[in-house]
PDB file of N, CA and C in Angstrom:
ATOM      1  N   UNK A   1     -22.171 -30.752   7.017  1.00  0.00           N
ATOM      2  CA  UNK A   1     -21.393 -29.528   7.002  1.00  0.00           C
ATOM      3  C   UNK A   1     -21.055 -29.184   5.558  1.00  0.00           C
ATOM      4  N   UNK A   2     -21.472 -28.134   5.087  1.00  0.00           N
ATOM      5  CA  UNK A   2     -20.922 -27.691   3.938  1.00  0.00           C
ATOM      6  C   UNK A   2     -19.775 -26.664   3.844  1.00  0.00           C
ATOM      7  N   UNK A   3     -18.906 -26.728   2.644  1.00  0.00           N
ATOM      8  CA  UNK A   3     -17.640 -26.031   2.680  1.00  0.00           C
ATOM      9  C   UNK A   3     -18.055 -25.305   1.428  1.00  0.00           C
ATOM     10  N   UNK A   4     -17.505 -23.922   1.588  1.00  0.00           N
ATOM     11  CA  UNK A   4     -17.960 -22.956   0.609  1.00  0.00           C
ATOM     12  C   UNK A   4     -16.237 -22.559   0.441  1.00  0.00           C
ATOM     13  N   UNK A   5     -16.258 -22.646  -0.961  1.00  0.00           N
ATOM     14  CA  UNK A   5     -15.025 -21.999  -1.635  1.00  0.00           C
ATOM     15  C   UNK A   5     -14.305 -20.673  -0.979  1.00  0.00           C
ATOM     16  N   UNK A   6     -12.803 -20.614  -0.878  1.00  0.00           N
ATOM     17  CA  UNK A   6     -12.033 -19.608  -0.428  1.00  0.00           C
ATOM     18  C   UNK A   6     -11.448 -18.885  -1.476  1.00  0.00           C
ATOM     19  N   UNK A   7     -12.003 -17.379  -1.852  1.00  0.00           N
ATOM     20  CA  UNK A   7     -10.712 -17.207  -2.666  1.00  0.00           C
ATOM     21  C   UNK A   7      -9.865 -15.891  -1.666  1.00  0.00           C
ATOM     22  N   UNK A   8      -8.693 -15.940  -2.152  1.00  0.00           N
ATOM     23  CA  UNK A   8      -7.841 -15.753  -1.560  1.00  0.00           C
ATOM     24  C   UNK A   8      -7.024 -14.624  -2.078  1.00  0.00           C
ATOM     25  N   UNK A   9      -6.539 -13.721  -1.604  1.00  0.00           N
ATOM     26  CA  UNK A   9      -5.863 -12.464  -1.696  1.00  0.00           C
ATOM     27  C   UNK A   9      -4.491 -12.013  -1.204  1.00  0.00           C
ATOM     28  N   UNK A  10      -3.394 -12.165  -1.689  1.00  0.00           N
ATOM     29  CA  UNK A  10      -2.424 -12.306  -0.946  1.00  0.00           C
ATOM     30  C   UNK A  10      -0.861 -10.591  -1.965  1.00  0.00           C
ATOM     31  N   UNK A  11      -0.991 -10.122  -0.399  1.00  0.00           N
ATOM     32  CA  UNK A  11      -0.414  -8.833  -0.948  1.00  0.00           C
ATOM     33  C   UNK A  11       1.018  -8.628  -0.498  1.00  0.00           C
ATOM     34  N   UNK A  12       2.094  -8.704  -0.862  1.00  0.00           N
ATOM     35  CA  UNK A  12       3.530  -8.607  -0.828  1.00  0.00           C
ATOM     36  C   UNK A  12       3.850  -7.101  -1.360  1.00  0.00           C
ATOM     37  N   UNK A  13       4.708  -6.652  -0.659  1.00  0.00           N
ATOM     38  CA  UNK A  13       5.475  -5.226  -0.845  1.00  0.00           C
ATOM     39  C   UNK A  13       6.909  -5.470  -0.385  1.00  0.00           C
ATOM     40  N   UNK A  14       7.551  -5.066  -0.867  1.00  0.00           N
ATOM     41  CA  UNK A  14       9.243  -4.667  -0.680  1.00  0.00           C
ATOM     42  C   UNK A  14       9.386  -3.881  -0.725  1.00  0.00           C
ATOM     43  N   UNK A  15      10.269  -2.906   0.182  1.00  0.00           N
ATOM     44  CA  UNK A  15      10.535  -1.674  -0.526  1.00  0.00           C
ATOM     45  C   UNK A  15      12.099  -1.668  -0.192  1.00  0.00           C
ATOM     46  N   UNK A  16      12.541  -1.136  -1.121  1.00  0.00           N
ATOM     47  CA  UNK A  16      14.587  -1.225  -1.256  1.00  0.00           C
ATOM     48  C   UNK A  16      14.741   0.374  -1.569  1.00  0.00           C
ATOM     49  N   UNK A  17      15.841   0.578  -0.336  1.00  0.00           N
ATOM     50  CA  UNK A  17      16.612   2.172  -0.274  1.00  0.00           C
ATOM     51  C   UNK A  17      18.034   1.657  -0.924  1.00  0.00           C
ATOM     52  N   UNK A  18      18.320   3.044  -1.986  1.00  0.00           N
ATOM     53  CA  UNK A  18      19.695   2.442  -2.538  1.00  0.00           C
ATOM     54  C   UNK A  18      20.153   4.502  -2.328  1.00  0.00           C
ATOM     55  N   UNK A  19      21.363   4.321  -2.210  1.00  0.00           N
ATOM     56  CA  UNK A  19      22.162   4.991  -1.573  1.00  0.00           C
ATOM     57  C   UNK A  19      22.649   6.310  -3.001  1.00  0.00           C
ATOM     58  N   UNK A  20      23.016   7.110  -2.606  1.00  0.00           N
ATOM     59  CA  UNK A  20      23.311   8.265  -3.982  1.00  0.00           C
ATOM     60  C   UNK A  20      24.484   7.770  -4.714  1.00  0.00           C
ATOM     61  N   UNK A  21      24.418   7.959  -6.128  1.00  0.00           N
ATOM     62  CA  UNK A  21      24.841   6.880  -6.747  1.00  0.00           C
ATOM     63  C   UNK A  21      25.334   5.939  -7.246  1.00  0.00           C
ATOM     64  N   UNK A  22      24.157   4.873  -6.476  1.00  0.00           N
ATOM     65  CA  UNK A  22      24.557   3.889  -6.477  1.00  0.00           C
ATOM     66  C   UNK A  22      24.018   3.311  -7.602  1.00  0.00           C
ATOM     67  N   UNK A  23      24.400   1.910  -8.418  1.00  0.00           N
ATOM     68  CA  UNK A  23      24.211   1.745  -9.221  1.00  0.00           C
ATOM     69  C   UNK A  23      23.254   1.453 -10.322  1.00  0.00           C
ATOM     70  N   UNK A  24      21.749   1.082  -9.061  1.00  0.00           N
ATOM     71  CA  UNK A  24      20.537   1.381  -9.180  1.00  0.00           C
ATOM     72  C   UNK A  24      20.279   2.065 -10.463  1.00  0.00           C
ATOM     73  N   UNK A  25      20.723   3.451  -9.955  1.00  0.00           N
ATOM     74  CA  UNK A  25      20.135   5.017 -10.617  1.00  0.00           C
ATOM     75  C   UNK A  25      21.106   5.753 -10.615  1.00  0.00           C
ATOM     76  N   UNK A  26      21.869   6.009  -9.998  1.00  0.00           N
ATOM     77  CA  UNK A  26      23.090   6.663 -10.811  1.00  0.00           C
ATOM     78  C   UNK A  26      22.650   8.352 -10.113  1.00  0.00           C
ATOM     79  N   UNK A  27      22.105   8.773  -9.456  1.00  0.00           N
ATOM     80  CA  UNK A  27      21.911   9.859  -9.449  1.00  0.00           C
ATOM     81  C   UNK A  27      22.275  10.294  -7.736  1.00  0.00           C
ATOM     82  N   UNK A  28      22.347  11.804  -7.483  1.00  0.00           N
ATOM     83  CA  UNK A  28      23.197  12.229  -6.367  1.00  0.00           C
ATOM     84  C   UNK A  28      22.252  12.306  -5.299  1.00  0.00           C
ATOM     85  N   UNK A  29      20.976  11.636  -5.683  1.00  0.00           N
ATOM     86  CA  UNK A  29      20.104  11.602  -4.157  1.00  0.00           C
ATOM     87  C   UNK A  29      20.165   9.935  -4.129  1.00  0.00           C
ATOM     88  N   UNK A  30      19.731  10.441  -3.142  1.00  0.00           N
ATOM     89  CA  UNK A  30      18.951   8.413  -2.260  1.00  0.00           C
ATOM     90  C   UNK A  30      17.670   8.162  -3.516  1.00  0.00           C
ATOM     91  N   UNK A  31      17.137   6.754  -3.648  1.00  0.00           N
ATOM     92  CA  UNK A  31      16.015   6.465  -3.963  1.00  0.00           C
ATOM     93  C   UNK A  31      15.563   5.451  -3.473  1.00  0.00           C
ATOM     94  N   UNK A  32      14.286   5.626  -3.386  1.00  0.00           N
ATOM     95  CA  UNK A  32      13.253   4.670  -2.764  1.00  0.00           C
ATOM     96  C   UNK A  32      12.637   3.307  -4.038  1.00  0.00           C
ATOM     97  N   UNK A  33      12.644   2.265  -3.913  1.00  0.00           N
ATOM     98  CA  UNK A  33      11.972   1.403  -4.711  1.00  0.00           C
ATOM     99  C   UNK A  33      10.888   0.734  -4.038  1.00  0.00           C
ATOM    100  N   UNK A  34       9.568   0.752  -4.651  1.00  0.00           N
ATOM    101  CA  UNK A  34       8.980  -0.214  -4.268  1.00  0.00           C
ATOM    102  C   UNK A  34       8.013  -1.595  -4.917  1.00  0.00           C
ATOM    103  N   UNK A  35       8.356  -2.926  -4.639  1.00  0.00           N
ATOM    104  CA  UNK A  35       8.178  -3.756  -5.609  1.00  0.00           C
ATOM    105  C   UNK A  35       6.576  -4.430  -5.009  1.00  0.00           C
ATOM    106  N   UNK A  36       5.692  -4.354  -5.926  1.00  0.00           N
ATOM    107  CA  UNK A  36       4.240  -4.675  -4.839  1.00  0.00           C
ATOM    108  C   UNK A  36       3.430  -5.999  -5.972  1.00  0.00           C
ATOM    109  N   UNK A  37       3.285  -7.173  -5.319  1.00  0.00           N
ATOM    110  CA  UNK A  37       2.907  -8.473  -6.015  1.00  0.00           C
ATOM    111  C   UNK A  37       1.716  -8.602  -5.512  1.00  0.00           C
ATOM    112  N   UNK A  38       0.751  -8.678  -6.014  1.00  0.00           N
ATOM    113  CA  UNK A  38      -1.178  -9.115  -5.897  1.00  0.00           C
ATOM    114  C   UNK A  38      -1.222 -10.700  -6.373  1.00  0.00           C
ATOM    115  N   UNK A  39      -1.242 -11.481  -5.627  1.00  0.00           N
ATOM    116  CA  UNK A  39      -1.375 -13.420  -6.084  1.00  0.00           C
ATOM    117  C   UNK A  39      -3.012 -13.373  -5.904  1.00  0.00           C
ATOM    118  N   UNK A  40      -3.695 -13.629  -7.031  1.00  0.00           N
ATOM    119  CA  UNK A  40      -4.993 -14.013  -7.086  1.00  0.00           C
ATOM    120  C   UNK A  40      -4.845 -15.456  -7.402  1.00  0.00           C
ATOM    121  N   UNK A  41      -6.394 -16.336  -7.399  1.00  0.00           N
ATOM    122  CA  UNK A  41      -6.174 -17.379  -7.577  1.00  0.00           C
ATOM    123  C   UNK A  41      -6.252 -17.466  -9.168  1.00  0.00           C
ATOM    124  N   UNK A  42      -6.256 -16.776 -10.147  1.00  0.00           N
ATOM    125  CA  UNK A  42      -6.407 -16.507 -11.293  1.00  0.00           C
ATOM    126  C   UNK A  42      -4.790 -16.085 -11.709  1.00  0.00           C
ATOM    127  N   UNK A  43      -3.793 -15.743 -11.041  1.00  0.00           N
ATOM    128  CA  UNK A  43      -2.715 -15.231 -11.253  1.00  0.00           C
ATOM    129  C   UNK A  43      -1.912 -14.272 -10.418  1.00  0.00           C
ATOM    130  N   UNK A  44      -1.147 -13.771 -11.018  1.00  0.00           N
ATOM    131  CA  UNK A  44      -0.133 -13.053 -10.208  1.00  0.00           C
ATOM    132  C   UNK A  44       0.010 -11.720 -11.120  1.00  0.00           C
ATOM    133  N   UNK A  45       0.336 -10.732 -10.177  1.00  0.00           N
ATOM    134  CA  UNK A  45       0.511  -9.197 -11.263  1.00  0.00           C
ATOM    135  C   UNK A  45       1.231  -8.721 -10.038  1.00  0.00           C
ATOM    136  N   UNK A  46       2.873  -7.883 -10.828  1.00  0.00           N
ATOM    137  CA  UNK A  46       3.657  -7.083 -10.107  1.00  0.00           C
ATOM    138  C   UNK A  46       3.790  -6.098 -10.601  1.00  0.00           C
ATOM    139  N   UNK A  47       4.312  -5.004  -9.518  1.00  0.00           N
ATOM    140  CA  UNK A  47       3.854  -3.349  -9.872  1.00  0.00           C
ATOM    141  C   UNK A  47       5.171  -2.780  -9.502  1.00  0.00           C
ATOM    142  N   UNK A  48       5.830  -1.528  -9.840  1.00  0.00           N
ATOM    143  CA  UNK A  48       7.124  -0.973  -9.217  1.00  0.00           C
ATOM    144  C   UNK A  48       6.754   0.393  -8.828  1.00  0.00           C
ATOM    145  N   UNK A  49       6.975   0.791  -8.273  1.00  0.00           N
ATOM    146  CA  UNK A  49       7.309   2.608  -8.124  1.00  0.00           C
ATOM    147  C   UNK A  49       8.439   3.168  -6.910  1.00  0.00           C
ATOM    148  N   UNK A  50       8.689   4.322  -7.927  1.00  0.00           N
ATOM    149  CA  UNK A  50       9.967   4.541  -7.357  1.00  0.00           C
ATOM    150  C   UNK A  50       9.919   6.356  -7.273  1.00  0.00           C
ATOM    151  N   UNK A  51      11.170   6.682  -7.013  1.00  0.00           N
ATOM    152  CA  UNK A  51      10.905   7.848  -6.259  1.00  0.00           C
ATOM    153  C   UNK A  51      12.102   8.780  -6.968  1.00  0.00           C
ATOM    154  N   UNK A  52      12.736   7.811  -8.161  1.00  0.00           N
ATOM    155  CA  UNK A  52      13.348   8.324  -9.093  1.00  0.00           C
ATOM    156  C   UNK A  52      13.180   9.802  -9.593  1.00  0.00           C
ATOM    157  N   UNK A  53      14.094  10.673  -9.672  1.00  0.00           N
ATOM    158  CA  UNK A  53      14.082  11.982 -10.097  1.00  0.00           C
ATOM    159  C   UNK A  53      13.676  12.971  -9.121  1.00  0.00           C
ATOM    160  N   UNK A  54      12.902  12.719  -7.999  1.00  0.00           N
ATOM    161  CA  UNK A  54      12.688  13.527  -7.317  1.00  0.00           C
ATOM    162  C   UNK A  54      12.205  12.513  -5.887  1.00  0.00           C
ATOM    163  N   UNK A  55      13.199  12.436  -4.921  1.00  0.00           N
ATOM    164  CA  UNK A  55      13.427  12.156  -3.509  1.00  0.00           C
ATOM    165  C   UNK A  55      11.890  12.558  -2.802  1.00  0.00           C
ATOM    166  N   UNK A  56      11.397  11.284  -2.621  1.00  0.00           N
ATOM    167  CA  UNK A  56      10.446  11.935  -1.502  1.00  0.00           C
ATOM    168  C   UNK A  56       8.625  11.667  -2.355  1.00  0.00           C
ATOM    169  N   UNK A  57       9.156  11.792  -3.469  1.00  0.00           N
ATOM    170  CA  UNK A  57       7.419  12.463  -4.489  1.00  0.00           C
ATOM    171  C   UNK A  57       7.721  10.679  -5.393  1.00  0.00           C
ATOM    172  N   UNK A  58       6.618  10.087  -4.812  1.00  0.00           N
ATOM    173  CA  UNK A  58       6.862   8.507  -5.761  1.00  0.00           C
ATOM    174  C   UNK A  58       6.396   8.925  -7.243  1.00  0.00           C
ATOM    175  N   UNK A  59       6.433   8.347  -8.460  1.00  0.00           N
ATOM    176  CA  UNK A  59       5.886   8.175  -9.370  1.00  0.00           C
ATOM    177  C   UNK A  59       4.692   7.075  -9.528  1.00  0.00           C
ATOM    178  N   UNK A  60       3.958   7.467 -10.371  1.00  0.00           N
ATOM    179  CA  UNK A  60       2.641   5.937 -10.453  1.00  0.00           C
ATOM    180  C   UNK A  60       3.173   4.990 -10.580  1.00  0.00           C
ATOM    181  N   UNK A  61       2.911   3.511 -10.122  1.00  0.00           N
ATOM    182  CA  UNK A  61       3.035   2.701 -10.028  1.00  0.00           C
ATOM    183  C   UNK A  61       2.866   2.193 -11.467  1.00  0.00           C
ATOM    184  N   UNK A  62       3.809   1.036 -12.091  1.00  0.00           N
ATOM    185  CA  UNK A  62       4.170   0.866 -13.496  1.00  0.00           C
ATOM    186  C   UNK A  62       4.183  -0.806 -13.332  1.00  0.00           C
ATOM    187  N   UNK A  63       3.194  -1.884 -14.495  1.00  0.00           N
ATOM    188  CA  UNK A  63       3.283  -2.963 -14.518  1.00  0.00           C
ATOM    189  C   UNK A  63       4.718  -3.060 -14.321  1.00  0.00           C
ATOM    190  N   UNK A  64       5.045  -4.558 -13.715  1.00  0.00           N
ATOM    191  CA  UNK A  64       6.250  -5.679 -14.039  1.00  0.00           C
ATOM    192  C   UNK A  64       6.430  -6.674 -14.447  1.00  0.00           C
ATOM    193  N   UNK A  65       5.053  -7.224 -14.806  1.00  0.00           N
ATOM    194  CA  UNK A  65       4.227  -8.493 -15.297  1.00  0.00           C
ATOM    195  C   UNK A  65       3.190  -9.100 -14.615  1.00  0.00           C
ATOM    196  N   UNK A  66       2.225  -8.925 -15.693  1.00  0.00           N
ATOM    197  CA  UNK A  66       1.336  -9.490 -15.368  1.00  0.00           C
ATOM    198  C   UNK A  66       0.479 -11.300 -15.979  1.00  0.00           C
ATOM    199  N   UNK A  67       0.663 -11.838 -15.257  1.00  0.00           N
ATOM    200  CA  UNK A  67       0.103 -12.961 -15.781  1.00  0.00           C
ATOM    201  C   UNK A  67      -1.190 -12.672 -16.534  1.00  0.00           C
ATOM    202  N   UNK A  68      -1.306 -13.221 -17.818  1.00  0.00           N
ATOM    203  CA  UNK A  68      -1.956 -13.144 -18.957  1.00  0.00           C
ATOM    204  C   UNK A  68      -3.520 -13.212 -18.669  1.00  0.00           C
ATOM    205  N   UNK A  69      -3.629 -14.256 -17.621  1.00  0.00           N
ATOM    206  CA  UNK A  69      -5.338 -14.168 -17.254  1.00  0.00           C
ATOM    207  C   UNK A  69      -5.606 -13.343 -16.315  1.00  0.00           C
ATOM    208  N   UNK A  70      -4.545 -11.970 -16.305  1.00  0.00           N
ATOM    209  CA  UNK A  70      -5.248 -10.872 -14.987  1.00  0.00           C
ATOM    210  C   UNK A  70      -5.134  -9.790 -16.058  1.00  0.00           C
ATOM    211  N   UNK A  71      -4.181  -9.816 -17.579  1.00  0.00           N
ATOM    212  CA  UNK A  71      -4.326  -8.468 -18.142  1.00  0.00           C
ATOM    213  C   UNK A  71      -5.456  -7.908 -18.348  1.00  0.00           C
ATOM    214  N   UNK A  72      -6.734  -8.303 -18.572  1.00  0.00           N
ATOM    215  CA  UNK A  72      -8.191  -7.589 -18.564  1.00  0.00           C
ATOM    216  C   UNK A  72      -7.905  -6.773 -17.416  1.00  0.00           C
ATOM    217  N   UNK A  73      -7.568  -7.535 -15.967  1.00  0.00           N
ATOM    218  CA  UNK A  73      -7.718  -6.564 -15.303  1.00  0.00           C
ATOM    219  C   UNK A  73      -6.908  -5.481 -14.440  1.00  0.00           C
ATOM    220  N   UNK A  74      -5.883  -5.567 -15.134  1.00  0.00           N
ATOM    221  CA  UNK A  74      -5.251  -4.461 -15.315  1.00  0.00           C
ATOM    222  C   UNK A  74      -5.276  -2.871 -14.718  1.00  0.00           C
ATOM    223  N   UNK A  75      -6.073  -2.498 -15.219  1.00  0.00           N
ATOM    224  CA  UNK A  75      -6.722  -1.218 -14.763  1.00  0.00           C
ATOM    225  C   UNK A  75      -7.266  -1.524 -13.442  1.00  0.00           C
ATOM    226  N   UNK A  76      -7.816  -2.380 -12.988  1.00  0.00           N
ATOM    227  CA  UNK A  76      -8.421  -2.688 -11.246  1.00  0.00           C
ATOM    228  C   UNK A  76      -7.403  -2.740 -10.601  1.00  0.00           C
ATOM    229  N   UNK A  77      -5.923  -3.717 -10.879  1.00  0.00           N
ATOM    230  CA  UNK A  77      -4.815  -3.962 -10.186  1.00  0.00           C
ATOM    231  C   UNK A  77      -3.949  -2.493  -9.895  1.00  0.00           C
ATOM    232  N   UNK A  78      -4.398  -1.979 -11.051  1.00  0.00           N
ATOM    233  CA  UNK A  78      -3.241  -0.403 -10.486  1.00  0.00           C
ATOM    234  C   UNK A  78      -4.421   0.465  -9.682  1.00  0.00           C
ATOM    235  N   UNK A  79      -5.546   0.323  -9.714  1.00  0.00           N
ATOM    236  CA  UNK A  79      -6.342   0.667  -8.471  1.00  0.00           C
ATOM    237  C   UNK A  79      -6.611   0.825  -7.125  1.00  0.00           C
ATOM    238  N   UNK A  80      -6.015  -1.026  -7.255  1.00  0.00           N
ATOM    239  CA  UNK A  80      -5.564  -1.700  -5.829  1.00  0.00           C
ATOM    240  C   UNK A  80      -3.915  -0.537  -5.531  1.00  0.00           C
ATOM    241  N   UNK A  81      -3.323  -1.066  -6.175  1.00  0.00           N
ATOM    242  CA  UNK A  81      -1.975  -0.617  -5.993  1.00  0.00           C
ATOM    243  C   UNK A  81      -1.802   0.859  -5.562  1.00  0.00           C
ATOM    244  N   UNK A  82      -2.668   2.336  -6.087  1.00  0.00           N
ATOM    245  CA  UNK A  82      -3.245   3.055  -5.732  1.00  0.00           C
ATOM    246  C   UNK A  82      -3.871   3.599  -4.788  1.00  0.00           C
ATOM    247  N   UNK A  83      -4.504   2.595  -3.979  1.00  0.00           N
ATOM    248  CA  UNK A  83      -5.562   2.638  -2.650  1.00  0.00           C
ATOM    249  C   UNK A  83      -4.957   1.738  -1.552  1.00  0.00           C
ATOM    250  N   UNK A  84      -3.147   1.182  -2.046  1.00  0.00           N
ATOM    251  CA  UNK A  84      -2.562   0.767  -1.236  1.00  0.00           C
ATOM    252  C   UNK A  84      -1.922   2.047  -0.580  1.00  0.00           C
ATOM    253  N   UNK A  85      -1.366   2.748  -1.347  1.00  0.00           N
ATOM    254  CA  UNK A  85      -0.267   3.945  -1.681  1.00  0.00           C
ATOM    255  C   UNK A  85      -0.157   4.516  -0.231  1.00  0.00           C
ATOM    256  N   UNK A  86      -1.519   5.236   0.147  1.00  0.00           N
ATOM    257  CA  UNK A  86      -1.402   6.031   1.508  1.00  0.00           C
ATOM    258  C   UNK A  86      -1.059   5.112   2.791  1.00  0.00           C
ATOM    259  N   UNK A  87      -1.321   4.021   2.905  1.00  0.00           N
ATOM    260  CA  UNK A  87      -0.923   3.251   3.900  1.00  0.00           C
ATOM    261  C   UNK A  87       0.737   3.063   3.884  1.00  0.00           C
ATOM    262  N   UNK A  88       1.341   3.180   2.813  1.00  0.00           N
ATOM    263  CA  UNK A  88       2.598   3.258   3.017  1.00  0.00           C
ATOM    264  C   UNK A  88       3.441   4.340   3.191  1.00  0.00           C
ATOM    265  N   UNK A  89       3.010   5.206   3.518  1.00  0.00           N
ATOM    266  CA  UNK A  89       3.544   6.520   4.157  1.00  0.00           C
ATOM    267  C   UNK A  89       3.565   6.474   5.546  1.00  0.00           C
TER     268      UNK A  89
END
């Protein structure tokens, strides 16, 4: 029996409602946060977007750190993060 290598993909989202203002953001609407972690076996990369300034309309998704052996890929991870987006509506 042979065993062929697993790699592995593992996708975490949070999303946190904070109340008008509250201390979050400070501002007289509600806002939406959402915190989204990609664990490769190469590393980990976290993403935020939020809904800051205008209720309802998210902004692009903005690094939170990325472990050093995924910054090359960078640009693929906000891709992912991107082509997550509509599923969370």
């Amino acid at each position: 029996m042979t065993t062929a290598a697993a790699s592995i993909v593992n996708i975490a989202l949070t999303e946190q409602r904070y109340a008008p203002y509250d201390a979050a953001h400070g501002t007289p609407d509600p806002m939406v946060r959402r915190l989204l972690t990609i664990s490769l076996p190469a590393g980990a990369a976290r993403f935020e977007q939020t809904d800051y300034g205008h209720p309802g309309r998210f902004n692009p998704w903005e690094p939170r750190g990325i472990d050093g052996t995924l910054q090359p890929r960078t640009p693929d991870l906000l891709a992912l993060c991107e082509a997550i987006s509509p599923l969370l509506r």
